[in-house]
C-alpha atoms as a PDB file:
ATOM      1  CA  UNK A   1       0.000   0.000   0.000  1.00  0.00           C
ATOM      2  CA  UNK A   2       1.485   3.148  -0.923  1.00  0.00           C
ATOM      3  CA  UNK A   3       2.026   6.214   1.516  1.00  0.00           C
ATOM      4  CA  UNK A   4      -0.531   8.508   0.482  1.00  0.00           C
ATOM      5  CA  UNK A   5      -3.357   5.387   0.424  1.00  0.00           C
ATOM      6  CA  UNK A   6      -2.162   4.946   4.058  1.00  0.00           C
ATOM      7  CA  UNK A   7      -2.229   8.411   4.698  1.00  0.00           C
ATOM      8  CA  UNK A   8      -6.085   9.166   4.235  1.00  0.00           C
ATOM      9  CA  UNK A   9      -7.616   6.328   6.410  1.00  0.00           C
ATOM     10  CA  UNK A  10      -5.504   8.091   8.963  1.00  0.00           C
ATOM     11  CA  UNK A  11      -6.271  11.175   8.244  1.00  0.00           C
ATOM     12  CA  UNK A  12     -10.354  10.210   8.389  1.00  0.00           C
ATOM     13  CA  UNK A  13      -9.665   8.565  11.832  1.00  0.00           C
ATOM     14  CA  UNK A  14      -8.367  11.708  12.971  1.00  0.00           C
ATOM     15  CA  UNK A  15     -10.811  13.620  11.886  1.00  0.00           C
ATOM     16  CA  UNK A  16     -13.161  11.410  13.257  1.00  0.00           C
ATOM     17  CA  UNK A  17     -12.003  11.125  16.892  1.00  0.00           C
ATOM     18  CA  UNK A  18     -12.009  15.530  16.979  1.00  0.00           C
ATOM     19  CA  UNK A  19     -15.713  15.410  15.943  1.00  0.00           C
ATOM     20  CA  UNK A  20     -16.349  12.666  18.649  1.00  0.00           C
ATOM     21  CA  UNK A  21     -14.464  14.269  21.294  1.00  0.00           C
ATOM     22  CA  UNK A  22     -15.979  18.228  20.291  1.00  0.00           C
ATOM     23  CA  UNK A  23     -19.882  16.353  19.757  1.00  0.00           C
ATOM     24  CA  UNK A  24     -19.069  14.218  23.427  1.00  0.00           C
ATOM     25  CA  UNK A  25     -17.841  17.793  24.884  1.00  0.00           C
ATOM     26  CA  UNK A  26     -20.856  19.532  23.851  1.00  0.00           C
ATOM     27  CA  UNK A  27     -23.090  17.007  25.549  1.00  0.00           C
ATOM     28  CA  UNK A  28     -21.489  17.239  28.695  1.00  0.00           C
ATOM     29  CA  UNK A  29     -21.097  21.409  28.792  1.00  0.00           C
ATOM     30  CA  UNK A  30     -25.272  20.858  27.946  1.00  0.00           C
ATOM     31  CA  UNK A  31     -26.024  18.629  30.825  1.00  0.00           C
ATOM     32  CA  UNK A  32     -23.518  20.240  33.310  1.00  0.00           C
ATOM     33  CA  UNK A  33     -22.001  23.445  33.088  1.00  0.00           C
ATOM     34  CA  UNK A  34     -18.463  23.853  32.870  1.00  0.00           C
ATOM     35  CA  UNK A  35     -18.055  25.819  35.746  1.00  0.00           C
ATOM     36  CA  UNK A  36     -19.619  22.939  37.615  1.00  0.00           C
ATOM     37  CA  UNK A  37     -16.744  20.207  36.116  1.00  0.00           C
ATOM     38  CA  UNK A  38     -14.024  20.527  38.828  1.00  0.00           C
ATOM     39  CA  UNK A  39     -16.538  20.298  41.330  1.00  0.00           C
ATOM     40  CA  UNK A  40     -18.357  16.722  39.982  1.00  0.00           C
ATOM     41  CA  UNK A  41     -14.692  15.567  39.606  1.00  0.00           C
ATOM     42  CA  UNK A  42     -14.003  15.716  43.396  1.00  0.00           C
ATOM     43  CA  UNK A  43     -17.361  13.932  43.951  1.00  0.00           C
ATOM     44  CA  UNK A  44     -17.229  11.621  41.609  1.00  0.00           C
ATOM     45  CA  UNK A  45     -13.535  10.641  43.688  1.00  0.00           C
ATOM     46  CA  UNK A  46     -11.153  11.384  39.940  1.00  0.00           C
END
């Protein structure tokens, strides 16, 4: 398989995992604010 064939499956994951993490991100600001983060952190014992 040459480089550049390589190269874009790669390139898709990326680009997949930053619109997972920004959509998963999102979802959590929506639920709880982020103000509110370090605070459920201690609670939740992380």
């Amino acid at each position: 398989m040459s480089k550049r064939i390589a190269l874009f499956p790669a390139l898709l994951l990326a680009l997949l995992v930053i619109v997972a993490t920004a959509a998963d991100l999102d979802e959590l600001s929506q639920a709880l604010p982020r103000s509110q983060w370090a605070q459920a952190r201690l609670v939740a014992g992380y």
